[in-house]
C-alpha atoms as a PDB file:
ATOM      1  CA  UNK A   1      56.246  52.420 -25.092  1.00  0.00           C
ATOM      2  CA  UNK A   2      58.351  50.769 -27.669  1.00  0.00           C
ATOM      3  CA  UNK A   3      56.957  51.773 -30.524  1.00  0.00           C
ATOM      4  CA  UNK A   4      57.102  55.359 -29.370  1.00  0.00           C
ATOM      5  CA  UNK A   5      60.578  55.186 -28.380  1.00  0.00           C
ATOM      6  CA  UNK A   6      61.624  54.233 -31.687  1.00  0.00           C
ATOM      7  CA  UNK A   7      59.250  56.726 -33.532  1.00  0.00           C
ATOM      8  CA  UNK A   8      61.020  59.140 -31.351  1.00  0.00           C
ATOM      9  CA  UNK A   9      64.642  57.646 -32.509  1.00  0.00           C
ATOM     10  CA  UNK A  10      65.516  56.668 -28.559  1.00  0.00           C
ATOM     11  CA  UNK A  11      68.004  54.156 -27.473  1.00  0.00           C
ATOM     12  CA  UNK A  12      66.042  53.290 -24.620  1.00  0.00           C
ATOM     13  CA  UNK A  13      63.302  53.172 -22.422  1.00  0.00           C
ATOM     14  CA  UNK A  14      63.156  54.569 -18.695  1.00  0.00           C
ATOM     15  CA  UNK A  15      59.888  52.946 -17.125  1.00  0.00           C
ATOM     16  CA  UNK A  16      59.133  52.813 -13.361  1.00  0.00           C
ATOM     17  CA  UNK A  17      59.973  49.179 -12.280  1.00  0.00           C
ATOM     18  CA  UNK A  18      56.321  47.896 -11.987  1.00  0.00           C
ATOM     19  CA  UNK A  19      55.404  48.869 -15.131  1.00  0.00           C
ATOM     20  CA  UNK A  20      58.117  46.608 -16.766  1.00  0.00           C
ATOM     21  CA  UNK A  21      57.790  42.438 -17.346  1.00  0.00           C
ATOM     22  CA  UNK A  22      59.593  40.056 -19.204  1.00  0.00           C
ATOM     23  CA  UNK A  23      57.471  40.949 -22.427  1.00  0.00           C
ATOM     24  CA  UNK A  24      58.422  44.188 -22.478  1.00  0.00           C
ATOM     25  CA  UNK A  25      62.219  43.855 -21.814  1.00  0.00           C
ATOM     26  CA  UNK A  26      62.032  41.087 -24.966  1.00  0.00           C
ATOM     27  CA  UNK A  27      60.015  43.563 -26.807  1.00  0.00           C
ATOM     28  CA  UNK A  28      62.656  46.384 -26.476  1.00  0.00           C
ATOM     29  CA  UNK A  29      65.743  44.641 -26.751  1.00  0.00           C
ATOM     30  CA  UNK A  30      64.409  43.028 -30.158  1.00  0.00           C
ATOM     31  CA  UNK A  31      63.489  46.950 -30.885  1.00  0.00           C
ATOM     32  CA  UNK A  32      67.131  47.949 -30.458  1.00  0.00           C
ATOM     33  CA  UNK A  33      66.251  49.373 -27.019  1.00  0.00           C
ATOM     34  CA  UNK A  34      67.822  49.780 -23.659  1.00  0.00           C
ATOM     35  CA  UNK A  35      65.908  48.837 -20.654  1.00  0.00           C
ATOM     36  CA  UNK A  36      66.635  51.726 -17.990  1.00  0.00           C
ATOM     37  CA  UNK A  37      64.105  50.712 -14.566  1.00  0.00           C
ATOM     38  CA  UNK A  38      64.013  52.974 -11.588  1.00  0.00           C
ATOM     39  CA  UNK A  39      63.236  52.680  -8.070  1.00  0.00           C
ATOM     40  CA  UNK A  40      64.027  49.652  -7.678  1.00  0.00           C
ATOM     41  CA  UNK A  41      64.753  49.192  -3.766  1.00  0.00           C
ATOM     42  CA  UNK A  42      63.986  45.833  -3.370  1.00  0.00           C
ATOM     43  CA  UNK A  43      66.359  42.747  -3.546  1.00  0.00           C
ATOM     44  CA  UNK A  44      64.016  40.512  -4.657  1.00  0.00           C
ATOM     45  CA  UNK A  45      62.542  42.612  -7.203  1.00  0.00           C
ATOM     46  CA  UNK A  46      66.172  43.858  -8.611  1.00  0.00           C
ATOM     47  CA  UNK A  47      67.246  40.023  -9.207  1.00  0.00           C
ATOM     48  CA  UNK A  48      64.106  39.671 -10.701  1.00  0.00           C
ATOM     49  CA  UNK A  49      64.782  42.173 -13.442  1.00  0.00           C
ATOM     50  CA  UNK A  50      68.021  41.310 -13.759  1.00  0.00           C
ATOM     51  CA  UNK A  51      66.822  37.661 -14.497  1.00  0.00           C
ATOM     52  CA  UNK A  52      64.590  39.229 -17.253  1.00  0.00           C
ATOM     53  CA  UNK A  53      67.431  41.313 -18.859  1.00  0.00           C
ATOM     54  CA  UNK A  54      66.805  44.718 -17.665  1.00  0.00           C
ATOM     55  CA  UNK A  55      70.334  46.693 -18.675  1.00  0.00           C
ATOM     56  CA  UNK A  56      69.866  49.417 -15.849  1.00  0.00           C
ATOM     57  CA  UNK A  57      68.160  49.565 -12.116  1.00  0.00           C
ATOM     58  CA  UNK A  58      68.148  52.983 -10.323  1.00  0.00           C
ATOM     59  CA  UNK A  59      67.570  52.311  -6.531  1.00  0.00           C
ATOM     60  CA  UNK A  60      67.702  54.785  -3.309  1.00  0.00           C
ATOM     61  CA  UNK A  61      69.663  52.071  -2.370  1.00  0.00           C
ATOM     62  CA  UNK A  62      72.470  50.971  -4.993  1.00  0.00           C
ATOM     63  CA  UNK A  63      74.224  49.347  -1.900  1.00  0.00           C
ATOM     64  CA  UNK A  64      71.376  46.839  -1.619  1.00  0.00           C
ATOM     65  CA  UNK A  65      70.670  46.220  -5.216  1.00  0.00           C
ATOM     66  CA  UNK A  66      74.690  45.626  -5.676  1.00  0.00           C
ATOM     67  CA  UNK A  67      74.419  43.153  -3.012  1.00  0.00           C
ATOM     68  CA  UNK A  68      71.287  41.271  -4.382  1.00  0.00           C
ATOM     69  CA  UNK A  69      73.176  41.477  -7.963  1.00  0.00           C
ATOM     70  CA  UNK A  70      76.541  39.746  -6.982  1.00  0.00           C
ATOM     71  CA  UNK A  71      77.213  36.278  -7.997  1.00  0.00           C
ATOM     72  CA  UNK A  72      77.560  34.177  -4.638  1.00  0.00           C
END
């Protein structure tokens, strides 16, 4: 997904949450890429791509990822 983003001159990439890992958010950042995940409803799973860099989490729930995201 990277290297097709860039072919197709994109600033980022928009991938459902469980296709994204660490390697990938590396990957795209070093590519000049945003990281843009969705669904992400999850606490757990939002500070977990937060923790890997992700620049963007789309929830049904933006309450509970804002919560999960705050510093204590």
């Amino acid at each position: 997904p990277v290297r097709a983003a860039r072919d197709a001159l994109a600033d980022a990439i928009h991938p459902h949450f469980a296709y994204v890992d660490r390697e990938l958010v590396e990957k795209a950042h070093e590519a000049g890429l945003a990281v843009s995940t969705w669904v992400v409803n999850e606490p757990e799973t939002a500070r977990l791509l937060a923790s890997w860099g992700v620049d963007c989490i789309g929830s049904d729930y933006p309450d509970r990822v804002k919560k999960a995201l705050e510093r204590p």
